[in-house]
C-alpha atoms as a PDB file:
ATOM      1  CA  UNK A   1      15.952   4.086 -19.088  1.00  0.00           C
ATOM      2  CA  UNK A   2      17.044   0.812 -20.902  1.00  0.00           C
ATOM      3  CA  UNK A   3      15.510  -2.595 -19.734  1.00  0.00           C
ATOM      4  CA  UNK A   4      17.611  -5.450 -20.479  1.00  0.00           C
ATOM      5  CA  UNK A   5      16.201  -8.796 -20.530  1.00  0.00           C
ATOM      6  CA  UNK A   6      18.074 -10.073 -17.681  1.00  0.00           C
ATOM      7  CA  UNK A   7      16.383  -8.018 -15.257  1.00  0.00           C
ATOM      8  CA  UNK A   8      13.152  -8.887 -16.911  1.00  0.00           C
ATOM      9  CA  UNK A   9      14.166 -12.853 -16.294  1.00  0.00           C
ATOM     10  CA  UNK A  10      14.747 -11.869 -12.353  1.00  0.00           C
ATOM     11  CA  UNK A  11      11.505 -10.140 -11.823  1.00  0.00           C
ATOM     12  CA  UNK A  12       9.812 -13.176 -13.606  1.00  0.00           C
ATOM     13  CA  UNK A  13      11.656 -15.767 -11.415  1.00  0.00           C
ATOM     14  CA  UNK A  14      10.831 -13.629  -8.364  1.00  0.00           C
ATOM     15  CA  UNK A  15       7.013 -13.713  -9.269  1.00  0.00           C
ATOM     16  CA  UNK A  16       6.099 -17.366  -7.636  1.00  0.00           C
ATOM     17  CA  UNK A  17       6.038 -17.650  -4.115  1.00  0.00           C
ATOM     18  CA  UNK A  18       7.760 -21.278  -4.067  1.00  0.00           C
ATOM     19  CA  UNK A  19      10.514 -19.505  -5.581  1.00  0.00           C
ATOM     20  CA  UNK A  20      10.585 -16.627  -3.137  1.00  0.00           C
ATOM     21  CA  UNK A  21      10.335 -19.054   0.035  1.00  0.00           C
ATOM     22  CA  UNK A  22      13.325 -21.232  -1.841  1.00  0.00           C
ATOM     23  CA  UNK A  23      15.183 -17.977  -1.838  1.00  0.00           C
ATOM     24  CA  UNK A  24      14.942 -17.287   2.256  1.00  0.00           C
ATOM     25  CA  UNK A  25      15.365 -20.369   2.536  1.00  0.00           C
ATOM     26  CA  UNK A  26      18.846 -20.061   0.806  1.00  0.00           C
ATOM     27  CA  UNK A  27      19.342 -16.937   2.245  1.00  0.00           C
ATOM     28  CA  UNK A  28      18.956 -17.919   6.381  1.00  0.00           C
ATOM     29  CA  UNK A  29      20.355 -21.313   6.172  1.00  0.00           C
ATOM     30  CA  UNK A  30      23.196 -21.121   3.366  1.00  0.00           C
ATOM     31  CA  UNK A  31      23.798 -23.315   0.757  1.00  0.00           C
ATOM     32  CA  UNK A  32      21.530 -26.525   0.382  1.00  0.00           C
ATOM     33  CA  UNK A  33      20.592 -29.427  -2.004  1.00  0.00           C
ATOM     34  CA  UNK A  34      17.367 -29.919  -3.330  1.00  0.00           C
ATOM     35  CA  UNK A  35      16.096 -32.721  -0.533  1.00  0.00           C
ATOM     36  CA  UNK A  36      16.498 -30.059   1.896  1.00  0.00           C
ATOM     37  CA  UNK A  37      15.058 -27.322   0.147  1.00  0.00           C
ATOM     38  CA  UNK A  38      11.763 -29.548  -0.590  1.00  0.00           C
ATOM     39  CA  UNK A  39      11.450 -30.090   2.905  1.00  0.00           C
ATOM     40  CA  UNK A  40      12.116 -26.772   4.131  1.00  0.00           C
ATOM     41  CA  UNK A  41       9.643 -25.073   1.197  1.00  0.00           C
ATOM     42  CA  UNK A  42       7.186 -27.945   1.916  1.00  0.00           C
ATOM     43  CA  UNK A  43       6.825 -29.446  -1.799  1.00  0.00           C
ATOM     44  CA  UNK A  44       8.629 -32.210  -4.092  1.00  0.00           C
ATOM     45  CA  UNK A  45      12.045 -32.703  -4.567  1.00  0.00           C
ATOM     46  CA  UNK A  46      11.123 -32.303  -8.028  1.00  0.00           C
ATOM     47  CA  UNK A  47       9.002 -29.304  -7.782  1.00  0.00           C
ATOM     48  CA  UNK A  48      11.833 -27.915  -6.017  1.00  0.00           C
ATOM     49  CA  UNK A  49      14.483 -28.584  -9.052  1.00  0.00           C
ATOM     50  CA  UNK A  50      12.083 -27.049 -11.552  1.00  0.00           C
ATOM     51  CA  UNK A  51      12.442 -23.623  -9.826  1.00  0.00           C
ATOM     52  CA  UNK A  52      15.869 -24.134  -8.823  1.00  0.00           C
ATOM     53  CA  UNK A  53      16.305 -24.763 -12.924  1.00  0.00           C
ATOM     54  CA  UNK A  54      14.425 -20.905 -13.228  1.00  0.00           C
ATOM     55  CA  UNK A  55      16.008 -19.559 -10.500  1.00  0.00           C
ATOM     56  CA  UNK A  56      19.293 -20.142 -12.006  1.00  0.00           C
ATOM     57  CA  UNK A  57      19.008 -19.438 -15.642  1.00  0.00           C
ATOM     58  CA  UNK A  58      17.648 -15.827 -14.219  1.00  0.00           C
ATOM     59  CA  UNK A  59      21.335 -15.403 -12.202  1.00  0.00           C
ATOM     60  CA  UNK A  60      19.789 -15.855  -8.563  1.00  0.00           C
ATOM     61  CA  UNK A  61      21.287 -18.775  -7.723  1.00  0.00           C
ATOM     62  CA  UNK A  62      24.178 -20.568  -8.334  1.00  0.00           C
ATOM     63  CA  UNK A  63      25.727 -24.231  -7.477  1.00  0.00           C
ATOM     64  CA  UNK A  64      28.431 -26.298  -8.041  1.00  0.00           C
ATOM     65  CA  UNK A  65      28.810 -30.366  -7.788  1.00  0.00           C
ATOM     66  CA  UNK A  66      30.556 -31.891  -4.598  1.00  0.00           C
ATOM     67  CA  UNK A  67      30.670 -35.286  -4.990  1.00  0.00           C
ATOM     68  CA  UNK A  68      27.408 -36.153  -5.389  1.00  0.00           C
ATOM     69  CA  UNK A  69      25.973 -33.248  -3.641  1.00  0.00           C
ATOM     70  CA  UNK A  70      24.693 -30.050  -6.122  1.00  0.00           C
ATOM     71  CA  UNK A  71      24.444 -27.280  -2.901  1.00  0.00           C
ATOM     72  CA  UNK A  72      22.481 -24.498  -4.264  1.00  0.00           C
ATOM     73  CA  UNK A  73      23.520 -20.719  -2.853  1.00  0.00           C
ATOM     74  CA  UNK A  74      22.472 -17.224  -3.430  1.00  0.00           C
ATOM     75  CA  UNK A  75      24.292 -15.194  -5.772  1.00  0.00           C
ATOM     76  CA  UNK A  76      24.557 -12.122  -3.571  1.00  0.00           C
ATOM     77  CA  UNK A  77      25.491  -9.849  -6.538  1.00  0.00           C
ATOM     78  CA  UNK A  78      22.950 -10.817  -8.619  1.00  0.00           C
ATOM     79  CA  UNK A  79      20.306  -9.921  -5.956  1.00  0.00           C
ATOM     80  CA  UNK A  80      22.014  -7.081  -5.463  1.00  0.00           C
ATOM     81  CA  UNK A  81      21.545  -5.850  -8.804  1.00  0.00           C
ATOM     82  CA  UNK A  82      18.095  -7.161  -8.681  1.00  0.00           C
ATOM     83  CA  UNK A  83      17.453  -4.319  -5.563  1.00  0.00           C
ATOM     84  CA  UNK A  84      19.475  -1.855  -7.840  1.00  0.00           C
ATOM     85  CA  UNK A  85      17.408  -2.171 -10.789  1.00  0.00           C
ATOM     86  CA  UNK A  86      13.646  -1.953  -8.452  1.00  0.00           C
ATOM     87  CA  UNK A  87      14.982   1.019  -6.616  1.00  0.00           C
ATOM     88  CA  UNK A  88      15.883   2.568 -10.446  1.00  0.00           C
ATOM     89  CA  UNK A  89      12.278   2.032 -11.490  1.00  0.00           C
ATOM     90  CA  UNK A  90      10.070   2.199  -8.440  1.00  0.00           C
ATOM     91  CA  UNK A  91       7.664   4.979  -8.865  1.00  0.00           C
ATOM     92  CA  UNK A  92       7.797   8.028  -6.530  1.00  0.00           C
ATOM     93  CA  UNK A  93       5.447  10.829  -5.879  1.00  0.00           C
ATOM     94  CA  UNK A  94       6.498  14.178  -7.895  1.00  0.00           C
ATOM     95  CA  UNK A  95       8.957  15.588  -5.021  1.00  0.00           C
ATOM     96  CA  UNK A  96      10.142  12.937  -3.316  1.00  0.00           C
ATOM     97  CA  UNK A  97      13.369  11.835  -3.360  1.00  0.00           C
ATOM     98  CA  UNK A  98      13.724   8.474  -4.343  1.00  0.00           C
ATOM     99  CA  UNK A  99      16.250   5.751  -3.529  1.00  0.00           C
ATOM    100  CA  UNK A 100      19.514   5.345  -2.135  1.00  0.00           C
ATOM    101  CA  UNK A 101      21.963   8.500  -2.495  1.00  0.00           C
ATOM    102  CA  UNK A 102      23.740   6.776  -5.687  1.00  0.00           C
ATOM    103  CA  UNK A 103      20.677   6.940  -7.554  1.00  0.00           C
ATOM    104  CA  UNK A 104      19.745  10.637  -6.600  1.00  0.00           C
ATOM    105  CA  UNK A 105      23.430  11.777  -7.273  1.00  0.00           C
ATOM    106  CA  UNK A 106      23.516  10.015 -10.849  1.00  0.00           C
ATOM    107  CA  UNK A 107      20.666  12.350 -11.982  1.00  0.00           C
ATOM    108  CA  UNK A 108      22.536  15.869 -13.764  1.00  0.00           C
ATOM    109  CA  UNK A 109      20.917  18.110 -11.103  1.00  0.00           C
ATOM    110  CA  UNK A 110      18.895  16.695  -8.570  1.00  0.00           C
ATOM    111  CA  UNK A 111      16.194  19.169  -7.277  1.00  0.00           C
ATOM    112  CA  UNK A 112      15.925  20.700  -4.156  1.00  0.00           C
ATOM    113  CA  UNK A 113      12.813  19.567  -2.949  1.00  0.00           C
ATOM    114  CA  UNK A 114      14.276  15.669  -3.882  1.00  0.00           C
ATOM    115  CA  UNK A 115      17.263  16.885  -2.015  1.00  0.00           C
ATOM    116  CA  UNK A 116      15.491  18.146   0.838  1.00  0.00           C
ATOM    117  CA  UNK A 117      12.747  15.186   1.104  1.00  0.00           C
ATOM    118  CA  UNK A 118      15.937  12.503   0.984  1.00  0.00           C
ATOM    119  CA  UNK A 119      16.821  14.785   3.757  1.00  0.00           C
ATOM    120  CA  UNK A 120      14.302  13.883   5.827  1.00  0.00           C
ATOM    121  CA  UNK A 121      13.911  10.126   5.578  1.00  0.00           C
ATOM    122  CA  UNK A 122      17.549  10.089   6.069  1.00  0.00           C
ATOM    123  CA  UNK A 123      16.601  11.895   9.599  1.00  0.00           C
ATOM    124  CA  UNK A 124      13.459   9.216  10.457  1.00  0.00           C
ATOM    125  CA  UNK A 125      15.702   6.576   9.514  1.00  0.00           C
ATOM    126  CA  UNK A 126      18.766   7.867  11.700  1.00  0.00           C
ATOM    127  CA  UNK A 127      16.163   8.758  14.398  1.00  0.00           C
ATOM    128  CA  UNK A 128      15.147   4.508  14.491  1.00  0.00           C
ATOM    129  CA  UNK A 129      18.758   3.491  13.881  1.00  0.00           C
ATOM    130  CA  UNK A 130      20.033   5.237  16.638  1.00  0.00           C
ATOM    131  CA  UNK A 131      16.559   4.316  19.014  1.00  0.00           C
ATOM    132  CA  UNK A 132      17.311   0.858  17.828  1.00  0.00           C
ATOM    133  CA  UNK A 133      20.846   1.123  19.228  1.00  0.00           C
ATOM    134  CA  UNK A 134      20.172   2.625  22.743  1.00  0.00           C
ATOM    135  CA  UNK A 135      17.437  -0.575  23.427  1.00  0.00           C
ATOM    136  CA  UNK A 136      20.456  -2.840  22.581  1.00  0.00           C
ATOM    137  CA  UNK A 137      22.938  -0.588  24.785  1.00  0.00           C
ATOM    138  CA  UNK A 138      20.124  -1.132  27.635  1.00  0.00           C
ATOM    139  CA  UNK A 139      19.624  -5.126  27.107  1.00  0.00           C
ATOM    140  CA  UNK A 140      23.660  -5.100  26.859  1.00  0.00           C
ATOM    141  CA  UNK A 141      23.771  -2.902  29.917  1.00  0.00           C
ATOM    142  CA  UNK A 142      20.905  -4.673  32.275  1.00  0.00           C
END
């Protein structure tokens, strides 16, 4: 499996919690300047633009002048490929099938026993979806 560096450079800038909570942040409320951030995250202004600064170079974020506003968003691909890599490299019991069905079909010949295990948490996860769905139906309903 190659590693490139900017993976490497996300997983770093996802190591701090700041950073994390400036992410959510991001995430919930859309895009936002630095003030806000600070006051959302609960430290400097300044604090705050030194991980923005990180955040950036490592492809999380993104923002672009307005005046003299610099909002700050999430760069939805670039998390996305962040999820993409962790699924590629998170560690699985011998047997299990592991990940989303892209990653199990890009292996030659997956396995039975991966096939038949992604089976199965395919099934818990449709049983919750669909349990999930009929408590909505009810609140809709009553």
């Amino acid at each position: 499996m190659k590693v490139n560096d900017d993976c490497c450079d996300m997983f770093k800038a996802l190591s701090a919690k700041t950073r994390v909570k400036i992410l959510e942040a991001l995430k919930n409320k859309g895009p936002l300047g630095a003030k806000k951030i600070a006051v959302i995250v609960g430290v400097t202004p300044a604090a705050v633009s030194q991980h923005l600064k990180v955040l950036k170079q490592a492809g999380l974020v993104s923002s672009e002048r307005h005046g003299f506003r610099i909002p700050y968003q999430v760069d939805v691909e670039a998390m996305q490929n962040c999820q993409h890599k962790l699924v590629e490299v998170c560690a699985c019991r011998p047997g299990d099938a592991c990940g989303p069905p892209s990653v199990i079909m890009m292996r030659k010949r997956p396995t039975l026993s991966e096939l038949e295990a992604y089976r199965k948490r395919l099934e818990k996860e449709l049983k919750a979806v669909n349990q999930r769905i009929e408590k909505l139906e009810q609140k809709k309903g009553g």
